[in-house]
Protein backbone atom coordinates (compact mmCIF):
# COMPACT_ATOMS: atom_id res chain seq x y z
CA UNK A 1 0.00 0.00 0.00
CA UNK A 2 1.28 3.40 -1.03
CA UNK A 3 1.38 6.36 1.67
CA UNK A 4 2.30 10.02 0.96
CA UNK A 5 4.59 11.32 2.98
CA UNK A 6 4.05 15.15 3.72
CA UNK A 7 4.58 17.69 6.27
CA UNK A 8 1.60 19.43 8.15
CA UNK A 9 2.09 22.80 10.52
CA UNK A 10 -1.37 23.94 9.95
CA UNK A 11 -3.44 20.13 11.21
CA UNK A 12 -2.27 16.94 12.55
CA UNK A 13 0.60 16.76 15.43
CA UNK A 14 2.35 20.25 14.68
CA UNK A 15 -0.88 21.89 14.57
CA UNK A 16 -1.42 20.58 18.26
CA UNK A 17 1.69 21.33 19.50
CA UNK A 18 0.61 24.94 18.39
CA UNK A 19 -2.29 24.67 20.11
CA UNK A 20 -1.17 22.91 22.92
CA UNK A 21 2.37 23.10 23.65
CA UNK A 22 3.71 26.27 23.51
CA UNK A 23 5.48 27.16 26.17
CA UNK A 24 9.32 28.60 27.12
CA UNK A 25 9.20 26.10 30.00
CA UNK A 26 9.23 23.23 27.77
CA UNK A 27 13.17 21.70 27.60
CA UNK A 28 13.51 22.45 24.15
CA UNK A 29 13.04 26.03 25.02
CA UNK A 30 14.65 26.29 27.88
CA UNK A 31 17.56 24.48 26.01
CA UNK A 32 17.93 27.69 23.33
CA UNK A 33 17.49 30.54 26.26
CA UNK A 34 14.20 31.33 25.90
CA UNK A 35 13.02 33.80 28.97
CA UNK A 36 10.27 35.94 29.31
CA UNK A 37 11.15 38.69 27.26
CA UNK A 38 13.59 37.18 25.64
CA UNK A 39 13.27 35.91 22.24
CA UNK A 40 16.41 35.18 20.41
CA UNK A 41 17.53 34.47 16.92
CA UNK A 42 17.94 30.74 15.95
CA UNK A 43 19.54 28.92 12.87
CA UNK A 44 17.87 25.06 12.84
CA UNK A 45 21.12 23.66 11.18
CA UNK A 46 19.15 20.42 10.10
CA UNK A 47 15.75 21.40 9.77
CA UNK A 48 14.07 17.84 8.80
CA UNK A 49 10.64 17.57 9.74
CA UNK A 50 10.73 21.56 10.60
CA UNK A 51 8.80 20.57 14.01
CA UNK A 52 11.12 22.20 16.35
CA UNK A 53 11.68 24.61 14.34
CA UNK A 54 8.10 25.60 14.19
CA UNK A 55 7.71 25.12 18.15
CA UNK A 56 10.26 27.89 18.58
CA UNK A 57 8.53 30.12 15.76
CA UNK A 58 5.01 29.65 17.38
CA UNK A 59 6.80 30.89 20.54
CA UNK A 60 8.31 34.56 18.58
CA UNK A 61 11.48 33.05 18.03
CA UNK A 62 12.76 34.43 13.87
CA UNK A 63 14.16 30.72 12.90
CA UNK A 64 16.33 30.32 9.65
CA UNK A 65 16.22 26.69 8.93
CA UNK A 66 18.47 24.94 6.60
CA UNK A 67 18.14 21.65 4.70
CA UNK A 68 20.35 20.04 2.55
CA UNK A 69 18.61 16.78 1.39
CA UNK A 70 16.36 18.39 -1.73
CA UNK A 71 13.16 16.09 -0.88
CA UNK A 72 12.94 17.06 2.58
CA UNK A 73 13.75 21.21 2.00
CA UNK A 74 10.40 20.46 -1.05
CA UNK A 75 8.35 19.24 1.80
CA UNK A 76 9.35 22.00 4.14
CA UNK A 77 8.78 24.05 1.69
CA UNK A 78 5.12 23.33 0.65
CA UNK A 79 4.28 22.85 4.20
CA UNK A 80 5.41 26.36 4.99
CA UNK A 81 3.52 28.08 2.01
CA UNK A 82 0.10 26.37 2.88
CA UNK A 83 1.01 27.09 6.46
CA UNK A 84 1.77 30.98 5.49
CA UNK A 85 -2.01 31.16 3.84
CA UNK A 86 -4.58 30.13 6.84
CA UNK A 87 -4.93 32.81 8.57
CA UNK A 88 -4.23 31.08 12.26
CA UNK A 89 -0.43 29.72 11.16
CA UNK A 90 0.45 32.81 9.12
CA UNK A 91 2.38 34.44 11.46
CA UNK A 92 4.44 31.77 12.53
CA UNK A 93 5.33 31.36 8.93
CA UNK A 94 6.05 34.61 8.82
CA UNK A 95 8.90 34.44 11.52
CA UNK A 96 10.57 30.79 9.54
CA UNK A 97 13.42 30.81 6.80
CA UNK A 98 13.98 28.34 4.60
CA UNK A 99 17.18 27.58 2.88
CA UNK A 100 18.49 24.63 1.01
CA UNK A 101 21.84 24.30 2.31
CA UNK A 102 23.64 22.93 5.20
CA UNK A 103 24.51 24.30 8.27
CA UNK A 104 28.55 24.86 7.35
CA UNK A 105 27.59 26.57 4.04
CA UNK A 106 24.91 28.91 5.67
CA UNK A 107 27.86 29.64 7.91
CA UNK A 108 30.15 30.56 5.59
CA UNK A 109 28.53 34.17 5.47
CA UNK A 110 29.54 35.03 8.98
CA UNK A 111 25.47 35.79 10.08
CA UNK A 112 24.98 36.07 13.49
CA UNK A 113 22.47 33.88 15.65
CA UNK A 114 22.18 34.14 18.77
CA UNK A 115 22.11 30.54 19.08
CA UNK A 116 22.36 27.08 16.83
CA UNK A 117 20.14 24.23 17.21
CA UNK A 118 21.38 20.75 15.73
CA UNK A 119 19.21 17.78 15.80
CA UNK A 120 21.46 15.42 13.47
CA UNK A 121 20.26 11.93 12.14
CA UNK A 122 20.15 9.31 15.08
CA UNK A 123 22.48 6.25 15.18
CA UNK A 124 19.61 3.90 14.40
CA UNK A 125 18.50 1.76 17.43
CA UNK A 126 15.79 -0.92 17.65
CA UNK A 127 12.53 0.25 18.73
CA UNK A 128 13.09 3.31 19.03
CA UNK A 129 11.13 6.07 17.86
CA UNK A 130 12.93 6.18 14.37
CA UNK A 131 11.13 2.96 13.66
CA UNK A 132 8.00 4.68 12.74
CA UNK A 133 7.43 4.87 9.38
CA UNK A 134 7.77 8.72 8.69
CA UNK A 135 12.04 8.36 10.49
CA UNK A 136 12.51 5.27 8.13
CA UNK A 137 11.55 7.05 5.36
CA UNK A 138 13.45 9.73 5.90
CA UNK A 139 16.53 7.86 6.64
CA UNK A 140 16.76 6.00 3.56
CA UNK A 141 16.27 9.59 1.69
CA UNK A 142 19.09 11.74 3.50
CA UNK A 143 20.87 8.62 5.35
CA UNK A 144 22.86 9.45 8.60
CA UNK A 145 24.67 12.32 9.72
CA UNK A 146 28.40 11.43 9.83
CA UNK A 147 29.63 15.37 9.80
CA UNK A 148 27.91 16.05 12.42
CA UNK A 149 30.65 16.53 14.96
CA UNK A 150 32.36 19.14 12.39
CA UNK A 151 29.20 20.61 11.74
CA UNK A 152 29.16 21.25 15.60
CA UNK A 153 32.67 22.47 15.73
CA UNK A 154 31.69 25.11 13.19
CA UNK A 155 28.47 26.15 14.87
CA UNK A 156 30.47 26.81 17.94
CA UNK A 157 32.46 28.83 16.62
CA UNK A 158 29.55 31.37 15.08
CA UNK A 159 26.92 31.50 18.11
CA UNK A 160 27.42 31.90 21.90
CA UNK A 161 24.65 28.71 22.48
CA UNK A 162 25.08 25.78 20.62
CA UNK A 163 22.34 23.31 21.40
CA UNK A 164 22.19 19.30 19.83
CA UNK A 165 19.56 17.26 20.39
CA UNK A 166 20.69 13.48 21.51
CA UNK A 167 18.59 10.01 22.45
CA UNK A 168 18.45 10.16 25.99
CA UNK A 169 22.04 7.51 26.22
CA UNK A 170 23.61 8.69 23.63
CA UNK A 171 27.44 9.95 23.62
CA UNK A 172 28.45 13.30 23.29
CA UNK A 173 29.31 14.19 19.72
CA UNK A 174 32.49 14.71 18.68
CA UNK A 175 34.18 18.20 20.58
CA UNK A 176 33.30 17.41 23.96
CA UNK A 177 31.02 17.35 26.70
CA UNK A 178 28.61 20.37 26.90
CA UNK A 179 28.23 22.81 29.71
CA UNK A 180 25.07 21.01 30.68
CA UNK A 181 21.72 18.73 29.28
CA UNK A 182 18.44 18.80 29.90
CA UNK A 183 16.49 15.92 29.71
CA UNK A 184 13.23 15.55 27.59
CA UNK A 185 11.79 11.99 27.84
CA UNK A 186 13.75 9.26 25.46
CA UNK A 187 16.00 12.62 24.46
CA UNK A 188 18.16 15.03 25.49
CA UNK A 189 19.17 19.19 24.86
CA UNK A 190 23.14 18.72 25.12
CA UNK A 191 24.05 22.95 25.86
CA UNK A 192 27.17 24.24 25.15
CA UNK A 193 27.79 28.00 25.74
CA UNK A 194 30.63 30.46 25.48
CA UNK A 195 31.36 29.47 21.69
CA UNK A 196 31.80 32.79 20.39
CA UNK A 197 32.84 35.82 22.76
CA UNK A 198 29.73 37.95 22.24
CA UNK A 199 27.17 40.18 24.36
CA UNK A 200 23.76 38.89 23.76
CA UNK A 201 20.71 41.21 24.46
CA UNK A 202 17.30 40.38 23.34
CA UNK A 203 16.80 40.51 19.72
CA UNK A 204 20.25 41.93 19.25
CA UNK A 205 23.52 40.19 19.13
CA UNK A 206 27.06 43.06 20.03
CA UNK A 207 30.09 41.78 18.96
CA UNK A 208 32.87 43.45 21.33
């Protein structure tokens, strides 16, 4: 049996989390430095499904994501410009970039973000979550991650809050431990700070 494999922020599990789940005390927020007040500029470095990406949007965040596998920055893509014309998901399209490139290359520019979220390609592990059918698709389209300890290397080295999302017993990447983690269920926020030697203030990044 065929099944279409598309991405929803407007219906379906995205559109609950809007709904729903939407708030700065969730880890994933808390992971990126989101306060009350306090909104700051993110680069999703591997965008896939866009879900976290649209979390932090939904919560004021401006998000540039990039994507590199050309299949999964067409879904984003479609799934963004339906999201950008119903009138209850506009403006959190509004606040999302989309770019079809990876994280090194979107680098390359010297932009500033006030911080870089990585959630890179699992090592596969039996029954996990990746065994659903949406992961499994995805992995045989854009396989693993294997840069993803120089991608991380990099990111440091342009934002002041790096954070990678890991299964919950998974080693560090590559580059050492982080500052701290915060634990979400079967997953993990590894945080690691101090990067790049920069003064953040909200909505603003001040380079000495």
């Amino acid at each position: 049996m065929q099944r279409r494999l598309f991405i929803d922020f407007v219906r379906g599990k995205n559109g609950y989390r809007l709904a729903r789940d939407c708030s700065i005390q969730q880890p994933l927020a808390r992971a990126l430095g989101l306060k009350h007040g306090r909104r700051p500029t993110i680069l999703d470095g591997t965008a896939g499904l866009g879900a976290d990406a649209w979390v932090l949007a939904a919560l004021g965040c401006q998000v540039t994501m990039c994507e590199r596998a050309p299949i999964l920055h067409a879904l984003l893509a479609d799934a963004l410009q339906r999201a950008a014309a119903e009138p209850a998901t506009a403006p959190t399209a509004a606040r999302l970039e989309l770019l079809p490139v990876d994280t090194t290359t979107c680098l390359a520019g010297e932009p500033l973000f006030q911080a870089i979220y990585l959630d890179p390609m699992y090592p596969q592990r039996r029954g996990s979550a990746l065994n659903s059918l949406a992961m499994r698709t995805i992995r045989e389209l854009v396989g693993n991650d294997e840069d993803s300890g120089d991608t991380l290397a990099c990111a440091r080295n342009h934002a002041p809050r790096v954070v990678v999302k890991r299964p919950r017993l998974a080693p560090f990447l590559v580059g050492g431990a982080p500052h701290h983690s915060i634990a979400a269920g079967q997953n993990r926020f590894d945080v690691y700070l101090g990067g790049v030697d920069e003064e953040i203030t909200c909505g603003t990044v001040h380079r000495p």
